[in-house]
Protein backbone atom coordinates (compact mmCIF):
# COMPACT_ATOMS: atom_id res chain seq x y z
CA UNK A 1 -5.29 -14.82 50.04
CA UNK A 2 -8.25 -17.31 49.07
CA UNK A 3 -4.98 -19.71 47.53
CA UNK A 4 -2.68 -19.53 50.20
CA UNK A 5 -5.78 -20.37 53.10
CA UNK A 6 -6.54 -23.30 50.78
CA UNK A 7 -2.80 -24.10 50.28
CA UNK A 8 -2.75 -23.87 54.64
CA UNK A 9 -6.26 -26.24 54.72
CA UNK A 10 -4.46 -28.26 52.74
CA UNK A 11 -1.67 -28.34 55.26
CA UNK A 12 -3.19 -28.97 57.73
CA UNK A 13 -5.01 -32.00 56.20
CA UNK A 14 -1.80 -33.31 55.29
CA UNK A 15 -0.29 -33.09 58.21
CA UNK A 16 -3.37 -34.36 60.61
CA UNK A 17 -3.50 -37.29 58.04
CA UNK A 18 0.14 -37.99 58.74
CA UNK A 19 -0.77 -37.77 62.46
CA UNK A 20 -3.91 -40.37 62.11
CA UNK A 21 -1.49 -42.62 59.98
CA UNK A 22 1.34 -42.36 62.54
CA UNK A 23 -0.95 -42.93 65.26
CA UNK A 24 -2.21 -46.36 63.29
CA UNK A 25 0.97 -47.62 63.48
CA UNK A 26 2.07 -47.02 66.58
CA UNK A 27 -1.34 -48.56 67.90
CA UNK A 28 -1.11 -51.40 65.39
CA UNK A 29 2.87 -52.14 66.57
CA UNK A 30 1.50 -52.47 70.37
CA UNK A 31 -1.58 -54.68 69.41
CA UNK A 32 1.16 -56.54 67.38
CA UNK A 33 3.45 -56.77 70.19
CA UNK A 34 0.51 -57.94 72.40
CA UNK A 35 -0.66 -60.69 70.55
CA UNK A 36 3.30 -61.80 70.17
CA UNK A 37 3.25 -62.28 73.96
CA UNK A 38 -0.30 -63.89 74.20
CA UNK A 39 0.43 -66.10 71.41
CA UNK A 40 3.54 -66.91 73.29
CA UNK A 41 2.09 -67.77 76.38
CA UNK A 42 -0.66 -69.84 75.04
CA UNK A 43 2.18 -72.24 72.96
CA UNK A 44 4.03 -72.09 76.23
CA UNK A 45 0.46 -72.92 78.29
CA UNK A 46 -0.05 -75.72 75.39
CA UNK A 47 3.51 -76.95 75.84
CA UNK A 48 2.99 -77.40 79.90
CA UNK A 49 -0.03 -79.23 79.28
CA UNK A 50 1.20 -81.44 76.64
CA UNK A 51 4.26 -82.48 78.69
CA UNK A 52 1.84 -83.09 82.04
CA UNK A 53 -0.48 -85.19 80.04
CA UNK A 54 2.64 -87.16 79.04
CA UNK A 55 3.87 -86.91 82.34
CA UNK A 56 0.93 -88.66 83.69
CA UNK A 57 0.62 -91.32 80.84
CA UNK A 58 4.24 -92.28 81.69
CA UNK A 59 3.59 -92.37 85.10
CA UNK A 60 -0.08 -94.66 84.41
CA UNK A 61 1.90 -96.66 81.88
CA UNK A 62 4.54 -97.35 84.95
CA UNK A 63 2.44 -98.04 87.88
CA UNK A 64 0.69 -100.69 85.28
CA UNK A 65 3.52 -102.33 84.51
CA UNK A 66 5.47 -103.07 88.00
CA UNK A 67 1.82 -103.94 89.27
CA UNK A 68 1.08 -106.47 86.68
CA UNK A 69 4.59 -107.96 84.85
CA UNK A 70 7.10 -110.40 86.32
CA UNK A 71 10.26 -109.50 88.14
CA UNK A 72 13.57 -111.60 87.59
CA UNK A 73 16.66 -111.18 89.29
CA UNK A 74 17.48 -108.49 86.88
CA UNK A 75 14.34 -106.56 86.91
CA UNK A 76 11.20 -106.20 85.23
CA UNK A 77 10.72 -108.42 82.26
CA UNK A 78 8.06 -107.48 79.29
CA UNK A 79 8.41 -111.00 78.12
CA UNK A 80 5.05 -112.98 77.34
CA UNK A 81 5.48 -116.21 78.50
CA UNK A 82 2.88 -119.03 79.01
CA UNK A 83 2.76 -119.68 82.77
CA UNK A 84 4.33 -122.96 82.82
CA UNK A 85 7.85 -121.06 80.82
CA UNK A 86 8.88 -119.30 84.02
CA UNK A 87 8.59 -121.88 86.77
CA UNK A 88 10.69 -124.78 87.52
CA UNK A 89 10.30 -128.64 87.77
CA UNK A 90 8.94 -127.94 91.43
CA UNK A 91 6.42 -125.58 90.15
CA UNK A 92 8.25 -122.69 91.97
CA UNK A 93 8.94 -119.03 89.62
CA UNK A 94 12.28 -118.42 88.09
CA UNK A 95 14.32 -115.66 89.36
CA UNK A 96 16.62 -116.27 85.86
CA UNK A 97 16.91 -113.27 83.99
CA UNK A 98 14.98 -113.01 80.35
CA UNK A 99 17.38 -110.35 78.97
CA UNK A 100 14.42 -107.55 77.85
CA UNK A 101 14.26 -106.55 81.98
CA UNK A 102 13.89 -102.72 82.40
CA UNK A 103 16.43 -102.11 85.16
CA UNK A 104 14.95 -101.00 88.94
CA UNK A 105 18.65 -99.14 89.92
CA UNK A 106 17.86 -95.78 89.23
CA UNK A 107 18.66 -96.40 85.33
CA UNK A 108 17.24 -93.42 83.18
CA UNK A 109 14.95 -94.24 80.37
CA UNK A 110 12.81 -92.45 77.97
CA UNK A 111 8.49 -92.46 78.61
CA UNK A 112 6.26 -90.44 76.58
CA UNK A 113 7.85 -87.97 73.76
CA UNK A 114 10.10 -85.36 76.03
CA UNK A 115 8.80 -87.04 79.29
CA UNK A 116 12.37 -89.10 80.80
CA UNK A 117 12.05 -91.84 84.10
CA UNK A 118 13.89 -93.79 86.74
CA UNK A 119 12.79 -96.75 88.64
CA UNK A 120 14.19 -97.32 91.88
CA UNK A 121 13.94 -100.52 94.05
CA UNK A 122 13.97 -99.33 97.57
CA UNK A 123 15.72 -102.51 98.60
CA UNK A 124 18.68 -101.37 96.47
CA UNK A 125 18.99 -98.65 98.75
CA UNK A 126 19.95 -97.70 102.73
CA UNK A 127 17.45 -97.76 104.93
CA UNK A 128 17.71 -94.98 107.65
CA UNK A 129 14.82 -95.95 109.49
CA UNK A 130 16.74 -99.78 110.00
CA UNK A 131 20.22 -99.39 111.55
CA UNK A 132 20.62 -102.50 113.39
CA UNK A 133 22.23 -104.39 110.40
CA UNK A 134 24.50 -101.71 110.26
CA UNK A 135 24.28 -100.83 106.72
CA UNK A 136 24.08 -96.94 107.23
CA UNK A 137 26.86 -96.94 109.39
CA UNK A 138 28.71 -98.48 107.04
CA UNK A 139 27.94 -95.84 104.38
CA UNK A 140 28.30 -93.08 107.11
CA UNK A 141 31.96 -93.97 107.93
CA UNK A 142 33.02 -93.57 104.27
CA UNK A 143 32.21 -89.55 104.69
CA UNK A 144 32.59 -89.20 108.49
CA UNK A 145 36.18 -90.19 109.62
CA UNK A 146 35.48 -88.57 113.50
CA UNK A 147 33.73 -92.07 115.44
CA UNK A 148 31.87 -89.12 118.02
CA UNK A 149 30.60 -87.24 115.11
CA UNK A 150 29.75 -90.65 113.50
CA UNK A 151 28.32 -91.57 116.93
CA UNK A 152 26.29 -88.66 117.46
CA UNK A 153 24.48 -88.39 114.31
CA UNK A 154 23.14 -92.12 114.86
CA UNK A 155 21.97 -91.59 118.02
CA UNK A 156 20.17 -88.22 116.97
CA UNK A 157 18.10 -90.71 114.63
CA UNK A 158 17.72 -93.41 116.92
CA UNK A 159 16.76 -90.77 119.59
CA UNK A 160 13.99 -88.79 116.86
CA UNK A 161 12.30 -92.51 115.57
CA UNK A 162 12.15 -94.41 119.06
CA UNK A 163 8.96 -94.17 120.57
CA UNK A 164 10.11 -93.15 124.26
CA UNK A 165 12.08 -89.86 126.15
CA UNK A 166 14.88 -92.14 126.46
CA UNK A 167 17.98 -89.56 125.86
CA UNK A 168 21.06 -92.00 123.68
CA UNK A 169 24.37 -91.68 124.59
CA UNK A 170 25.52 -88.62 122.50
CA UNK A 171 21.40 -88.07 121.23
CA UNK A 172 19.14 -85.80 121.44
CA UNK A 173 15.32 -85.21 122.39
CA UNK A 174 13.16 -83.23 122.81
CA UNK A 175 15.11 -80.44 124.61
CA UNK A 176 18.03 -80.30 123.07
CA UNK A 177 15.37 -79.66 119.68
CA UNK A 178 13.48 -76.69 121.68
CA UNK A 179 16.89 -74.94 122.85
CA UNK A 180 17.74 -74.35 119.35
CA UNK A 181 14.46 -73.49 118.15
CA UNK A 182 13.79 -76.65 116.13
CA UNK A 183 10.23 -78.69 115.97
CA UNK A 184 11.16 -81.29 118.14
CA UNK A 185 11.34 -85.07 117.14
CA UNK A 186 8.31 -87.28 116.07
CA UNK A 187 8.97 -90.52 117.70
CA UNK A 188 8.34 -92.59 114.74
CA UNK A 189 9.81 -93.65 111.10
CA UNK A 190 10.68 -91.15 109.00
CA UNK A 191 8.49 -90.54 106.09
CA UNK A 192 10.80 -89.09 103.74
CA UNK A 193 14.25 -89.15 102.97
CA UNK A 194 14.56 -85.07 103.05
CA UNK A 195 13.07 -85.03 106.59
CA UNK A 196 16.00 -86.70 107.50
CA UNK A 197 17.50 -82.65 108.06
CA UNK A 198 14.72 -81.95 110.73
CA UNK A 199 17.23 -84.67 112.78
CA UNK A 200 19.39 -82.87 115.24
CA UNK A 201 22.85 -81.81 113.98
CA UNK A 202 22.25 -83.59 110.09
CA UNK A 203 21.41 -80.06 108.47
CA UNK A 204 24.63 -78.85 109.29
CA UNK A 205 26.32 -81.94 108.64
CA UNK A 206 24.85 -82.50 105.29
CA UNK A 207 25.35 -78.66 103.94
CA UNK A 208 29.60 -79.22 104.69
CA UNK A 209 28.94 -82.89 102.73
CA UNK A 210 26.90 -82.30 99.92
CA UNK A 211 27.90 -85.75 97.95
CA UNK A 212 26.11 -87.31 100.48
CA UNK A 213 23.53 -87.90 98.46
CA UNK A 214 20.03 -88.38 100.81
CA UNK A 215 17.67 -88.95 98.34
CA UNK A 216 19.41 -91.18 95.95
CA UNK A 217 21.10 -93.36 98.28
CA UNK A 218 18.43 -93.63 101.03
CA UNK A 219 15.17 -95.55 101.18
CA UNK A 220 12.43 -95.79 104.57
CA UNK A 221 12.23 -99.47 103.57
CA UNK A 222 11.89 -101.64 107.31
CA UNK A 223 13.74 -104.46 105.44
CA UNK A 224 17.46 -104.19 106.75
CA UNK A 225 19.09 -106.63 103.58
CA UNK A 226 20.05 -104.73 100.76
CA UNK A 227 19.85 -105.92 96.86
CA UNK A 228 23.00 -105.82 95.35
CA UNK A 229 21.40 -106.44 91.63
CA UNK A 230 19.81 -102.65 92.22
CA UNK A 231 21.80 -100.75 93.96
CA UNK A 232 22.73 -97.44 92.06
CA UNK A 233 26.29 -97.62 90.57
CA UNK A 234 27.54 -94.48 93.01
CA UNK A 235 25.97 -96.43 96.04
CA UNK A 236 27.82 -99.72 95.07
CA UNK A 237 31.20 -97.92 94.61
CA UNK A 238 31.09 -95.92 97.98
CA UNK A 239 29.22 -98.66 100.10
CA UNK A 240 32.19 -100.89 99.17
CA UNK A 241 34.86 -98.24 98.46
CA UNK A 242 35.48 -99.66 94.94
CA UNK A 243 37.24 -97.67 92.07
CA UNK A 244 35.44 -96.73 88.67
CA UNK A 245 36.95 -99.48 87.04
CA UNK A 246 35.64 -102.32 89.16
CA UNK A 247 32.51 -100.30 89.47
CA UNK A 248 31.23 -100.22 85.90
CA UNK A 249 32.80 -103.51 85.21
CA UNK A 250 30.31 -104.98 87.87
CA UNK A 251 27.56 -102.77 86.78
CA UNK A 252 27.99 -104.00 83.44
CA UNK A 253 28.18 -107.43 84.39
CA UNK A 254 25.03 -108.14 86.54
CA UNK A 255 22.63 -106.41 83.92
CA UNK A 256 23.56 -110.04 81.97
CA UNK A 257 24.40 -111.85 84.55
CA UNK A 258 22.85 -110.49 88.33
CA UNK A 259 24.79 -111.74 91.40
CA UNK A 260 23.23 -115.15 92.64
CA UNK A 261 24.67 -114.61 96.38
CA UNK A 262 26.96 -113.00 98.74
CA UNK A 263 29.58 -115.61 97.87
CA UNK A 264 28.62 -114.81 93.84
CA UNK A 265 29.21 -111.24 94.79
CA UNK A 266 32.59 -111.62 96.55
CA UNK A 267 34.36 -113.87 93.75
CA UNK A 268 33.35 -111.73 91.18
CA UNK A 269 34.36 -108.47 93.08
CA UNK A 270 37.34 -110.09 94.35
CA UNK A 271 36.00 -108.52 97.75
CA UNK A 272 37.75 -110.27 101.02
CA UNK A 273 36.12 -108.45 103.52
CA UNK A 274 33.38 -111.31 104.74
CA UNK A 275 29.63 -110.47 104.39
CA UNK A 276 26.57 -112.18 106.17
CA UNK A 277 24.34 -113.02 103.79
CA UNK A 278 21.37 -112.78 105.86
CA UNK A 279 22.05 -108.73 104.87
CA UNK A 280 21.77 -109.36 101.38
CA UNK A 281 19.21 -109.79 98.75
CA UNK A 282 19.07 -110.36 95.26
CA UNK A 283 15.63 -110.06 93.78
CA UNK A 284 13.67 -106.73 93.95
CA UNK A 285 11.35 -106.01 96.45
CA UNK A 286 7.44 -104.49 97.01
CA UNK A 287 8.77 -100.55 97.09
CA UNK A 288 9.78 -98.29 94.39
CA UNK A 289 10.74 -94.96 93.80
CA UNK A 290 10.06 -93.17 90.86
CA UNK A 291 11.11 -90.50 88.95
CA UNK A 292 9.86 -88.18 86.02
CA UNK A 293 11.08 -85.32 84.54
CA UNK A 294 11.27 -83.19 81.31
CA UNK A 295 13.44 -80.75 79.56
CA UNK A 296 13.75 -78.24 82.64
CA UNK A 297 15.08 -78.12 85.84
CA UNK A 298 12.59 -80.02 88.08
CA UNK A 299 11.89 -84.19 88.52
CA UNK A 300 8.96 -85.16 90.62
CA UNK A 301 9.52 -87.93 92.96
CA UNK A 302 7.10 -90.70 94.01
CA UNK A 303 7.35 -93.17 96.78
CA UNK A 304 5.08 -96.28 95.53
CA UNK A 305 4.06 -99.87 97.07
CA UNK A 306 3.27 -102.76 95.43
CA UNK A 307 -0.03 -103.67 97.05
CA UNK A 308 -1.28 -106.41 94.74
CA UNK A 309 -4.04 -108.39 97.36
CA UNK A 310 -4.96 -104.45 98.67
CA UNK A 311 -8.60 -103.96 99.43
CA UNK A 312 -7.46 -100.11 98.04
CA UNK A 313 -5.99 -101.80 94.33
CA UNK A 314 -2.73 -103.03 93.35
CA UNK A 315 -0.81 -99.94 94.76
CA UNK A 316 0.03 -97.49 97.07
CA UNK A 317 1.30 -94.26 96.51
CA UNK A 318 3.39 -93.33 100.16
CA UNK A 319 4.24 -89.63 99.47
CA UNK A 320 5.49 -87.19 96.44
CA UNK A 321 7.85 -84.37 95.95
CA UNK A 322 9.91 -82.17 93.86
CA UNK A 323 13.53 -81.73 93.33
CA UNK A 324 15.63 -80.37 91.48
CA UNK A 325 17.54 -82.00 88.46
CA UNK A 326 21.52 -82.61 89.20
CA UNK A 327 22.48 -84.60 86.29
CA UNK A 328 23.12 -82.67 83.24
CA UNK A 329 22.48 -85.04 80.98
CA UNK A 330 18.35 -85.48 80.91
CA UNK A 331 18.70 -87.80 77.58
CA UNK A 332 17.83 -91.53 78.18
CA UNK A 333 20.40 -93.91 78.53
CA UNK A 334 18.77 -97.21 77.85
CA UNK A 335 15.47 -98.60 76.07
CA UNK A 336 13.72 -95.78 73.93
CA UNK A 337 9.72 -95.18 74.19
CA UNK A 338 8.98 -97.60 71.39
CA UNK A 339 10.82 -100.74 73.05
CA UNK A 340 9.67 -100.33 76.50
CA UNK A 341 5.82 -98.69 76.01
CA UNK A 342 5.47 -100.12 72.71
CA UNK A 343 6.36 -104.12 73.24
CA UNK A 344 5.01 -103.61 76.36
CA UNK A 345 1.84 -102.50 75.84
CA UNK A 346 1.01 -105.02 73.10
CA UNK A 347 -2.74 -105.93 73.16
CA UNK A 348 -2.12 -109.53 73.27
CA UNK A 349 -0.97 -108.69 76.84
C-alpha cells in the first residue's frame, strides 16, 4: 500500500510537472509570437521614418536647387560656371543648353535611397484657369467629339471662376449647383487641378474619360503660352494628335537640342497646321510641380513658386496632396542619386 501511494505521488508529480512544462511553452510560444509582431512593427515604424526623412531631404535638396541654379532652354543645369560663361556679348544670359540639365517635363528620377521624383514646369502644361488662347479647348476636342458637350463644359468653368451671376450660354451657377445638391461655385481661380470635378457636369464627364488625365496634363498657371521644351510626352502627342513614332522621336530630340520657336517646332515636326507664336514658350517658367514617392502606392504632390525677391524667402509652396501611383514602373528613368545630389551638391557650390 505504502509503494503503490508513493508510486501514485509520484504520478502525480510527473504528470503536474508535465503540466507546468507544457504550460511554459505554450506561454513562451505566445510571448514569442508577440515580440515577432512588435519587432515587426517597430522595423516597419523604422522603415516609415527612414523613407520620410529621405522624403523630406529630397524634397529640401529640390526646392534648393530650382531656387538657386540656372535654367536653360532644356532645364535645370548643375553646371558651375563663372558668371561671365553663360551670358552673351550683350551681357544678356544664355538660354543654350549645357547638356547636364535635369529635365522639368515630368521626367522621373531617383532622390534619396528608395525616395523617386518628378519636376514639372507648369508652363509645360494647360492652364484651365486661362481659356482665352484656346489651348484647353484644343486638348478638350481631342476627347469630346459632341461641340454642345464641348461647349457646355467650358462654360461651366467660365461660369464657376468669373467673378459675377452672369449665367454663359450652356453654363451654370449657382442654381443649377443647389438643384443637384452640389456646393455651389467659388467665383474665382481654381486652386487645384482635382477641384476641377466640383465644376458642374466634369465629374461625370471625367469618370466615362478616365485618360483624361487632370492632374498630369493641367496646371492653374495665369500664363496662357505653353512651353513646348516641357510638355509631358502624352500631352505633346494628344495636344497635337501625333503618333508614338513622331512623339518619342521629338522627345528625344529636344532633350539635345530644345525647340528655338514655333517655326523650329513646325519644321522639325513637319506640323502644317499654323501656330501663333505669341502662344508659345520655350524656356521654363516661375511654377513647378513636384512629385515624390516610394516603393508603395502613394506620391505626394506639391504645387511650388519660385519667389526669389519674396519678403517670405525664395519660395512658395501653393498647396499639397496625395495621389495615388498609376505608373507601374516606380524605378528612375534618368540621372541616379549620385549624379544629380552628388555633383550637385558639391561644396565648391
Amino acid at each position: 500500500m505504502v509503494a503503490n501511494s508513493a508510486f501514485r505521488q509520484q504520478g502525480f508529480v510527473l504528470a503536474a510537472t508535465l503540466w507546468v512544462l507544457a504550460i511554459m511553452f505554450v506561454a513562451v510560444g505566445i510571448f514569442h509570437t508577440y515580440v515577432q509582431k512588435k519587432l515587426a512593427v517597430g522595423i516597419q515604424a523604422k522603415a516609415n521614418l527612414e523613407y520620410r526623412l529621405d522624403a523630406h531631404s529630397t524634397q529640401s535638396t529640390l526646392l534648393y536647387l530650382l531656387s538657386s541654379s540656372r535654367m536653360t532652354r532644356a532645364g535645370l543645369t548643375f553646371a558651375q560656371q563663372a558668371d561671365h560663361e553663360f551670358r552673351d556679348q550683350d551681357g544678356q544670359i544664355s538660354s543654350e543648353p549645357i547638356g547636364d540639365e535635369m529635365l522639368l517635363d515630368g521626367t522621373s528620377y531617383r532622390g534619396i535611397n528608395e525616395v523617386h521624383f518628378s519636376v514639372q514646369d507648369f508652363s509645360g502644361l494647360i492652364s484651365v484657369n486661362v481659356q482665352s488662347a484656346g489651348h484647353f479647348a484644343t486638348l478638350l476636342e481631342r476627347y469630346e467629339s459632341d461641340v454642345a458637350e464641348r461647349t457646355r463644359l467650358l462654360s461651366a468653368i467660365n461660369d464657376y471662376i468669373d467673378q459675377n451671376e452672369l449665367l454663359n450660354l450652356s453654363g451654370a451657377e449657382a442654381n443649377d449647383y443647389l438643384q443637384k445638391g452640389l456646393s455651389p461655385p467659388t467665383n474665382d481661380l481654381l486652386r487645384s487641378e482635382p477641384e476641377l470635378i466640383r465644376v458642374f457636369g466634369w465629374t461625370e464627364w471625367l469618370s466615362q474619360h478616365p485618360e483624361f488625365k487632370t492632374e498630369k496634363w493641367l496646371s492653374l498657371s495665369r500664363n496662357p503660352a505653353i512651353n513646348l521644351n516641357t510638355m509631358p510626352a502624352d500631352l505633346l502627342q494628344n495636344y497635337f494628335a501625333f503618333s508614338d513614332e513622331l512623339t518619342n522621336q521629338l522627345v528625344l530630340e529636344r532633350k539635345a537640342n530644345p525647340f528655338l520657336s514655333v517655326e523650329d517646332f513646325s519644321l522639325r515636326a513637319n506640323y502644317s497646321v499654323s501656330l501663333e507664336e505669341v502662344k508659345f514658350r520655350f524656356f521654363p517658367g516661375n511654377e513647378y510641380r513636384l512629385k515624390l514617392w516610394g516603393r508603395g502606392g502613394q506620391a505626394e504632390v506639391i504645387s511650388l513658386q519660385l519667389t526669389p525677391n519674396g519678403l517670405d524667402g525664395p519660395w512658395l509652396i501653393n498647396y499639397g496632396y496625395s495621389v495615388e501611383r498609376s505608373e507601374q514602373n516606380n524605378e528612375a528613368v534618368a540621372l541616379a542619386q549620385p549624379r544629380l545630389f552628388g555633383d550637385a551638391m558639391d561644396t565648391n557650390r
